[in-house]
C-alpha atoms as a PDB file:
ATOM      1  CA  UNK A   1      -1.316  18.534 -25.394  1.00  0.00           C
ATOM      2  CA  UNK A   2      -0.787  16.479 -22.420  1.00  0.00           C
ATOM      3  CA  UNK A   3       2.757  18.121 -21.541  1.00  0.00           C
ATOM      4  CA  UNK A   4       1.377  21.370 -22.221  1.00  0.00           C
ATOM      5  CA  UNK A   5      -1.898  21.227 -19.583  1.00  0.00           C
ATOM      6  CA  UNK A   6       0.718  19.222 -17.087  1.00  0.00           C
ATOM      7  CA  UNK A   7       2.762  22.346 -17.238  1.00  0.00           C
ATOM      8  CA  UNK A   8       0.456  25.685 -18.254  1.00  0.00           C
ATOM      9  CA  UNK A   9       3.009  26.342 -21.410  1.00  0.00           C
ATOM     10  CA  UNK A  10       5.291  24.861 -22.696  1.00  0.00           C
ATOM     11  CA  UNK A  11       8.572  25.086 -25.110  1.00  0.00           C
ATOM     12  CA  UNK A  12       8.785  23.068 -28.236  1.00  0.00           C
ATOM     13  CA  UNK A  13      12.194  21.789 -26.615  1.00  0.00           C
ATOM     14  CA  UNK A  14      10.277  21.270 -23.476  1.00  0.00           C
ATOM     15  CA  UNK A  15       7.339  18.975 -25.444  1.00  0.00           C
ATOM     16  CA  UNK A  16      10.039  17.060 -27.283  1.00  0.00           C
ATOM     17  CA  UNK A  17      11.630  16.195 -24.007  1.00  0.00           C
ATOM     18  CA  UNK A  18       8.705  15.122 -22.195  1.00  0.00           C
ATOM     19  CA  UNK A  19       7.858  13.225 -25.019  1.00  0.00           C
ATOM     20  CA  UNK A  20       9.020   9.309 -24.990  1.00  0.00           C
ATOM     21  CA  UNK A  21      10.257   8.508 -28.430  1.00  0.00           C
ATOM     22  CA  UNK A  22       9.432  11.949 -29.789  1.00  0.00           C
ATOM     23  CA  UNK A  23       9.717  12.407 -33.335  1.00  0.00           C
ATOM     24  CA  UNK A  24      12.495  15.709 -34.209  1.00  0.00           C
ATOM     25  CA  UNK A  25      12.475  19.104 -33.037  1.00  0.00           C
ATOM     26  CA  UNK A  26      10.879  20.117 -36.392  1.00  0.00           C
ATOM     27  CA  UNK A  27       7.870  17.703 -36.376  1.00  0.00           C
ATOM     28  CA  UNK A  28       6.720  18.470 -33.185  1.00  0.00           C
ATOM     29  CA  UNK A  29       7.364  22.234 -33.878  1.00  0.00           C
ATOM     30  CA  UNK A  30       4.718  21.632 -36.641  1.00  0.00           C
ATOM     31  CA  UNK A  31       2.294  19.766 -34.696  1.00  0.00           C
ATOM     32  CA  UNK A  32       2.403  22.603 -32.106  1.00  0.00           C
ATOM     33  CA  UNK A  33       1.972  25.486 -35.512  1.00  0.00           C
ATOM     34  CA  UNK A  34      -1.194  22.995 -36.450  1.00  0.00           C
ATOM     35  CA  UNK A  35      -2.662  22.798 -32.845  1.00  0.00           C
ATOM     36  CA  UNK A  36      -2.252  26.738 -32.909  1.00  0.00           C
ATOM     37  CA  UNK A  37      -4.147  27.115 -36.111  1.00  0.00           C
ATOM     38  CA  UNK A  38      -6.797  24.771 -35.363  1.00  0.00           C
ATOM     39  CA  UNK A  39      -7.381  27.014 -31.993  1.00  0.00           C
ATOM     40  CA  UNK A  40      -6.103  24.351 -29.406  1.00  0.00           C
ATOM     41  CA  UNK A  41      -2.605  26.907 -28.719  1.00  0.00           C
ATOM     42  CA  UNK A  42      -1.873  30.193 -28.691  1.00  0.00           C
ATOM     43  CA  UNK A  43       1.647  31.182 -27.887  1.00  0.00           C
ATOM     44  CA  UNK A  44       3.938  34.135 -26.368  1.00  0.00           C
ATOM     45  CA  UNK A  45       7.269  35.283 -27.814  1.00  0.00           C
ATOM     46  CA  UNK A  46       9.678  33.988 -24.836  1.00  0.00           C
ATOM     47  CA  UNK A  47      13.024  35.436 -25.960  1.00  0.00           C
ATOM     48  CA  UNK A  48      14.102  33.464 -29.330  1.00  0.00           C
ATOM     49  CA  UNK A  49      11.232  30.742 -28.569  1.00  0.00           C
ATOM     50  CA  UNK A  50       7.469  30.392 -28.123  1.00  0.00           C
ATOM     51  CA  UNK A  51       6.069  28.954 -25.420  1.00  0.00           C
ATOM     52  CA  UNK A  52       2.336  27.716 -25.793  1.00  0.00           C
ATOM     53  CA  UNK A  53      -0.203  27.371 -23.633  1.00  0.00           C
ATOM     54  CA  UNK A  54      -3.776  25.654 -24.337  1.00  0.00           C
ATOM     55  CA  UNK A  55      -6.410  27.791 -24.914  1.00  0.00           C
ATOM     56  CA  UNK A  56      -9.224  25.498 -23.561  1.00  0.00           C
ATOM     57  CA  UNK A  57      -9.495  23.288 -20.454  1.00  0.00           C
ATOM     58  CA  UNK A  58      -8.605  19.838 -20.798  1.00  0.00           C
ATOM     59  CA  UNK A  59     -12.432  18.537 -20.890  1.00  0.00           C
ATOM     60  CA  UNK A  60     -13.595  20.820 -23.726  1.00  0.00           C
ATOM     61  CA  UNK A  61     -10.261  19.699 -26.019  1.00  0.00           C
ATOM     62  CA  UNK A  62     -10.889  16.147 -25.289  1.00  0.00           C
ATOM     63  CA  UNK A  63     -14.418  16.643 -25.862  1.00  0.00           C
ATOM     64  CA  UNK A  64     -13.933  18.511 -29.089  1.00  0.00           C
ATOM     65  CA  UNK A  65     -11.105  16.193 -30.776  1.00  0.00           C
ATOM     66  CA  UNK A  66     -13.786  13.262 -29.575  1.00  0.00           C
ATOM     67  CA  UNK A  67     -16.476  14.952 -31.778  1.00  0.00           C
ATOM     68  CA  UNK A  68     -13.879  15.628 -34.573  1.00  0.00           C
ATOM     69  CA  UNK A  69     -12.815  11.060 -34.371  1.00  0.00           C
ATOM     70  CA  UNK A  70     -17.009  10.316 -34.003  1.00  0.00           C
ATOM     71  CA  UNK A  71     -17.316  12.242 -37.364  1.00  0.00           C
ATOM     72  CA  UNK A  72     -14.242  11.074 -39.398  1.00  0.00           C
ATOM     73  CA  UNK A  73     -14.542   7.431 -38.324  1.00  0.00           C
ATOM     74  CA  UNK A  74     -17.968   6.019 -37.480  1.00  0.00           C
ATOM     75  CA  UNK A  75     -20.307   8.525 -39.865  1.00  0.00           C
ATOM     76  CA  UNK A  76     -21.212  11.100 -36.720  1.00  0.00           C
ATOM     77  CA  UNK A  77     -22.693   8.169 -34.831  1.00  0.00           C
ATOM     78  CA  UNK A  78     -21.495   8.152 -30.701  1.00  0.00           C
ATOM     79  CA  UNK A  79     -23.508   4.327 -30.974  1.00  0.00           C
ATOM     80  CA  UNK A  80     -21.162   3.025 -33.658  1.00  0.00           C
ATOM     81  CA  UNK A  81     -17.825   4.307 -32.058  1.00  0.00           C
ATOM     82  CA  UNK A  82     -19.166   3.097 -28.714  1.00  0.00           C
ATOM     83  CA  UNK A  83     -19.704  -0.310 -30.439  1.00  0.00           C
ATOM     84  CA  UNK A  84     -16.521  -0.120 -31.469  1.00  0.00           C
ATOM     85  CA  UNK A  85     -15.064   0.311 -28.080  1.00  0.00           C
ATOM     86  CA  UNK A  86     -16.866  -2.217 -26.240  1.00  0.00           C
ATOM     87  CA  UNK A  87     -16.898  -4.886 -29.389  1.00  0.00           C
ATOM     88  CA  UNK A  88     -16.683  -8.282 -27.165  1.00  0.00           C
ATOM     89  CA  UNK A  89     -14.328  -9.895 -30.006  1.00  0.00           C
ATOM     90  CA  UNK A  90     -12.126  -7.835 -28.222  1.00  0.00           C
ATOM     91  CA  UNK A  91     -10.560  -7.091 -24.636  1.00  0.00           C
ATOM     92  CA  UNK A  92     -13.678  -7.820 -22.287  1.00  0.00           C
ATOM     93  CA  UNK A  93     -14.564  -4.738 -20.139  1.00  0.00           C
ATOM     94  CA  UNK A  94     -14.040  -4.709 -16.344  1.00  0.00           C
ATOM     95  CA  UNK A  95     -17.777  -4.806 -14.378  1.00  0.00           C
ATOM     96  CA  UNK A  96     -16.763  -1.726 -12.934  1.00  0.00           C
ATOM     97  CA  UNK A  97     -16.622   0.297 -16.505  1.00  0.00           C
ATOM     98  CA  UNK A  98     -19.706  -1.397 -17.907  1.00  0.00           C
ATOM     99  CA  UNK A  99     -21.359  -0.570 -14.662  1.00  0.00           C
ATOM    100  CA  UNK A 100     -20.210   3.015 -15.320  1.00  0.00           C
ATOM    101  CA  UNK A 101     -21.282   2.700 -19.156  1.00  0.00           C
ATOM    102  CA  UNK A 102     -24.551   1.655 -17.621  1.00  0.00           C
ATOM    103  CA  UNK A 103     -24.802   4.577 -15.476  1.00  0.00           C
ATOM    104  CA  UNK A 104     -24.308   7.056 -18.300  1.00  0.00           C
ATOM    105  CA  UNK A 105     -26.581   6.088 -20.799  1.00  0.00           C
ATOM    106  CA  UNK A 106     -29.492   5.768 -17.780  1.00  0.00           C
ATOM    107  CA  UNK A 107     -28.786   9.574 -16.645  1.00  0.00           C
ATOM    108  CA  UNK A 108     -28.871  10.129 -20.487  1.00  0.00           C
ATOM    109  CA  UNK A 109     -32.299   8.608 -20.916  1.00  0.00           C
ATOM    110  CA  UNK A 110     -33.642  11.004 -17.848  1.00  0.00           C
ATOM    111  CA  UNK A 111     -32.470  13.754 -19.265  1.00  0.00           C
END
């Protein structure tokens, strides 16, 4: 998805080659068919190829495929996978992002 918003549409050919270690033409041919059935894509006959383009802005996809990990992962709960992110066993946050985590949960509680 992130080749195809950095360049409006996009090729198959084009994703594979923007793509470090991308798997073959095929697989990412299928990815593209699944992110067009799932609504993410839509394509345009281009000659002998398609050429996709998203069908959302950025924020809404990244929004939506967040909502679609919160459910599969940590039971619908934005707490448990924000646990999970900021779980001190692991890499300790900068100030500056827990400042920012801070922030976000305060403007939530006003709202």
């Amino acid at each position: 998805m992130d080749v195809i918003y950095a360049r409006g549409e996009a090729t198959v050919a084009e994703v594979q080659a923007a793509v470090p270690d991308a798997p073959g033409y095929s697989a990412v041919r299928a990815l593209l068919r699944i992110l067009e059935d799932k609504g993410f894509l839509k394509h345009r006959e281009d000659g002998p190829r398609y050429r996709y383009r998203p069908t959302q802005a950025p924020a809404l996809a990244r929004r939506s495929a967040l909502k679609q990990v919160v459910n599969a992962f940590f039971e619908g709960s934005l707490a448990n996978a924000v646990a999970a992110l900021v779980d001190p066993g692991e890499e300790k946050l900068p100030p500056e992002e827990l400042s920012r985590l801070e922030a976000i949960i305060r403007k939530a509680r006003n709202k």
